[in-house]
Protein backbone atom coordinates (compact mmCIF):
# COMPACT_ATOMS: atom_id res chain seq x y z
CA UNK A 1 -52.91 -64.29 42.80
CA UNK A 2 -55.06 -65.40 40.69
CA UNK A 3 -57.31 -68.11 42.53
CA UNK A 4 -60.85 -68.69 41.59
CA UNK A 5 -63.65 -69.96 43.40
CA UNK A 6 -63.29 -73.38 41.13
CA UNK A 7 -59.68 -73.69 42.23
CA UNK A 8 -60.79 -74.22 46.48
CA UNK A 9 -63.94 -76.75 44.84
CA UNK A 10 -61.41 -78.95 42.89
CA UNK A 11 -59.17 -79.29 46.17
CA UNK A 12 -62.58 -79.69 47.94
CA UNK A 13 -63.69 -82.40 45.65
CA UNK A 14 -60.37 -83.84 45.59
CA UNK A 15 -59.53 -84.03 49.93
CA UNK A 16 -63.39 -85.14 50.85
CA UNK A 17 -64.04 -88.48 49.68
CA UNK A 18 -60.52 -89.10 50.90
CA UNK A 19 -61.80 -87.89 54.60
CA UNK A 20 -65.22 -89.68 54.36
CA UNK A 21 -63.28 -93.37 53.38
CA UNK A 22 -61.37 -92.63 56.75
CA UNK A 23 -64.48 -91.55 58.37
CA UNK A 24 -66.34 -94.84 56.98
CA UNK A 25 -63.75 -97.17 57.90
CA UNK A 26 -62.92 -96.12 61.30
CA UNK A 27 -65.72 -96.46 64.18
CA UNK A 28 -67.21 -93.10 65.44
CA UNK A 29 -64.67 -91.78 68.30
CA UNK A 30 -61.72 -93.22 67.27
CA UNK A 31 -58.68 -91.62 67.05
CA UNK A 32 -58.72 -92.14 63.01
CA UNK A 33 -62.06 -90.79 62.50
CA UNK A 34 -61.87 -88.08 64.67
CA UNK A 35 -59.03 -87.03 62.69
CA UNK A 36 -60.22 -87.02 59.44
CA UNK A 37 -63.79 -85.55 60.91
CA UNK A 38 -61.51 -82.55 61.79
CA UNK A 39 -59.71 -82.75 58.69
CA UNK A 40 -62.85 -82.36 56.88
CA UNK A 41 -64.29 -79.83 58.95
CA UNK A 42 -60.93 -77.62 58.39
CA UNK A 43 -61.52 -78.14 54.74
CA UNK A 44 -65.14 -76.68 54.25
CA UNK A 45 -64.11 -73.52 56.41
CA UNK A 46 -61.39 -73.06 54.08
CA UNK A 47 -63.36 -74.08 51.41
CA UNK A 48 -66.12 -71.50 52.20
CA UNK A 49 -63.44 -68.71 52.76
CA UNK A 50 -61.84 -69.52 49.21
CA UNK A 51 -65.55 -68.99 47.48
CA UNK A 52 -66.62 -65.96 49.29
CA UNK A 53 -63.49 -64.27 49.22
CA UNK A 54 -62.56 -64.91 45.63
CA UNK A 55 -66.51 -64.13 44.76
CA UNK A 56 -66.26 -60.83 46.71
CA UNK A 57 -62.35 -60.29 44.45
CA UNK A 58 -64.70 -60.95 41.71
CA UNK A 59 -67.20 -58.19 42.37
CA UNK A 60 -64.69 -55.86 43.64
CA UNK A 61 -66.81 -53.90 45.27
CA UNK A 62 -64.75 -52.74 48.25
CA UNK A 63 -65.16 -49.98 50.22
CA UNK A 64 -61.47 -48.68 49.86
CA UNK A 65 -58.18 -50.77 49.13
CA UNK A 66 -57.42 -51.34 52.69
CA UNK A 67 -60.53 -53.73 52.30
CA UNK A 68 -59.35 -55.37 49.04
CA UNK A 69 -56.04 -56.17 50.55
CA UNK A 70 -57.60 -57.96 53.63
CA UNK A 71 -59.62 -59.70 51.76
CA UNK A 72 -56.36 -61.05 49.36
CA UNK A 73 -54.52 -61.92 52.53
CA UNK A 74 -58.19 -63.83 53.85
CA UNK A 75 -58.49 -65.76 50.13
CA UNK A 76 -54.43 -66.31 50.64
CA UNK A 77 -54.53 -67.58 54.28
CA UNK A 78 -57.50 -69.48 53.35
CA UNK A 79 -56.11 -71.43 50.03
CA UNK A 80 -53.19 -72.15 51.99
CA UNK A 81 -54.63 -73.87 54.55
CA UNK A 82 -56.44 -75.49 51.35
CA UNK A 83 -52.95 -76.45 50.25
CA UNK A 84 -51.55 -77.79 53.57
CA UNK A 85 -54.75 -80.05 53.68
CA UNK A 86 -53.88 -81.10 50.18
CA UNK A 87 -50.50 -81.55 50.28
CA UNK A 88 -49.46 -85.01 52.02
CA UNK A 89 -51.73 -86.65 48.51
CA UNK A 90 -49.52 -84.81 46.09
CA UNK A 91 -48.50 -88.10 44.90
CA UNK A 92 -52.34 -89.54 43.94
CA UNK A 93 -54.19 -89.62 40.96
CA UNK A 94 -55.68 -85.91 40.54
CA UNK A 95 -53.61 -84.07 42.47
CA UNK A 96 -52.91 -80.73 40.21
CA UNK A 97 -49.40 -80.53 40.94
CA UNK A 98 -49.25 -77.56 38.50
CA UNK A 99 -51.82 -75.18 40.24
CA UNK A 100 -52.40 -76.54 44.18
CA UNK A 101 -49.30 -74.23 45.26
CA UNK A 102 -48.38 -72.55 48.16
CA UNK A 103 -49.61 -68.82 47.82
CA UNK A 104 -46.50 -66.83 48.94
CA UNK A 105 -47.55 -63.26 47.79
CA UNK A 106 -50.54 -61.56 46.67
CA UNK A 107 -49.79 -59.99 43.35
CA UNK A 108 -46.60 -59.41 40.60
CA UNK A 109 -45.90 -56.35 42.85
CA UNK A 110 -45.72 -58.29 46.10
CA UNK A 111 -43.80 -60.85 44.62
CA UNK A 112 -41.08 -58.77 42.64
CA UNK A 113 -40.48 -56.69 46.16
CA UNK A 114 -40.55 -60.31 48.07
CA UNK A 115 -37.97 -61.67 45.20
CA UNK A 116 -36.09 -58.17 45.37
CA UNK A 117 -35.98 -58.44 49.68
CA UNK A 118 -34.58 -62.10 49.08
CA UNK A 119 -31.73 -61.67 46.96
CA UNK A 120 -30.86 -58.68 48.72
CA UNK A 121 -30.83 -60.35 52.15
CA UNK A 122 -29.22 -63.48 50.10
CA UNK A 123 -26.44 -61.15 49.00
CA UNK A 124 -25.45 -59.87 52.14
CA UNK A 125 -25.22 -62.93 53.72
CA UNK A 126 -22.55 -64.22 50.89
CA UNK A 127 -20.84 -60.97 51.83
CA UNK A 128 -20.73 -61.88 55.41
CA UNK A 129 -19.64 -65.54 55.15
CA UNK A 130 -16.61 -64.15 52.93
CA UNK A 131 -15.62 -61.96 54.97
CA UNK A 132 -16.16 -64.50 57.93
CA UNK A 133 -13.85 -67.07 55.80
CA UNK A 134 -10.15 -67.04 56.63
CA UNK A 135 -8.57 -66.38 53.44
CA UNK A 136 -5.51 -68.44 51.66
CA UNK A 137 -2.01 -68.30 52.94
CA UNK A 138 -3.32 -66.81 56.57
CA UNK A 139 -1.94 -69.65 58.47
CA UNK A 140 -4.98 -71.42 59.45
């Protein structure tokens, strides 16, 4: 993962004047304000975890790697919620289609295990469905 404190500001900069239009045309209390007012207020949290967490990756000054890992899996949860936020614009001007993805693992490791687990578990399923198939000339 290699997400940078720049990468949660440009999805930042990107969702927030979105919210504050919604804000500014709606009426205070209304159902479409008080949406994007907790839209926006989602954002910044994330937004905040995204800098502090890839700031403290940055200065990698953990304690032990039991702390580095939660604080991966905090900069992950939190640039996903990032993403999810993001997401439903995908099709606007400025949307970065090519780096606001979903965060599925950590590091290469994770991910080659995660691949690894998949096509494992994808491979025994095909086994299971042909044995579950009848087979030709059985009559049915």
């Amino acid at each position: 993962m290699d997400l940078t404190a720049a990468d949660g500001e440009a999805v930042f900069d990107f969702l927030v004047p979105r919210l504050r239009a919604q804000m500014d045309e709606h009426r205070f209390g209304t159902p479409p304000y008080n949406t994007a007012s907790a839209l926006d207020a989602i954002v910044r949290r994330a937004d905040h975890a995204v800098r502090r967490h890839s700031q403290n990756l940055a200065a990698d000054s953990f304690y032990d790697s039991r702390e580095r890992l939660r604080c991966l899996h905090a900069l992950q949860d939190a640039w996903n919620l990032l993403w999810e936020a993001a997401f439903p614009w995908r099709e606007e001007k400025g949307y970065d289609t090519a780096r606001w993805v979903y965060v599925e693992y950590i590091d290469a490791e994770d991910a080659a295990r995660g691949e690894a687990m998949k096509a494992e578990i994808d491979a025994e399923m095909r086994v299971e469905r042909e044995a579950a198939a009848p087979t030709e000339g059985s009559g049915r």
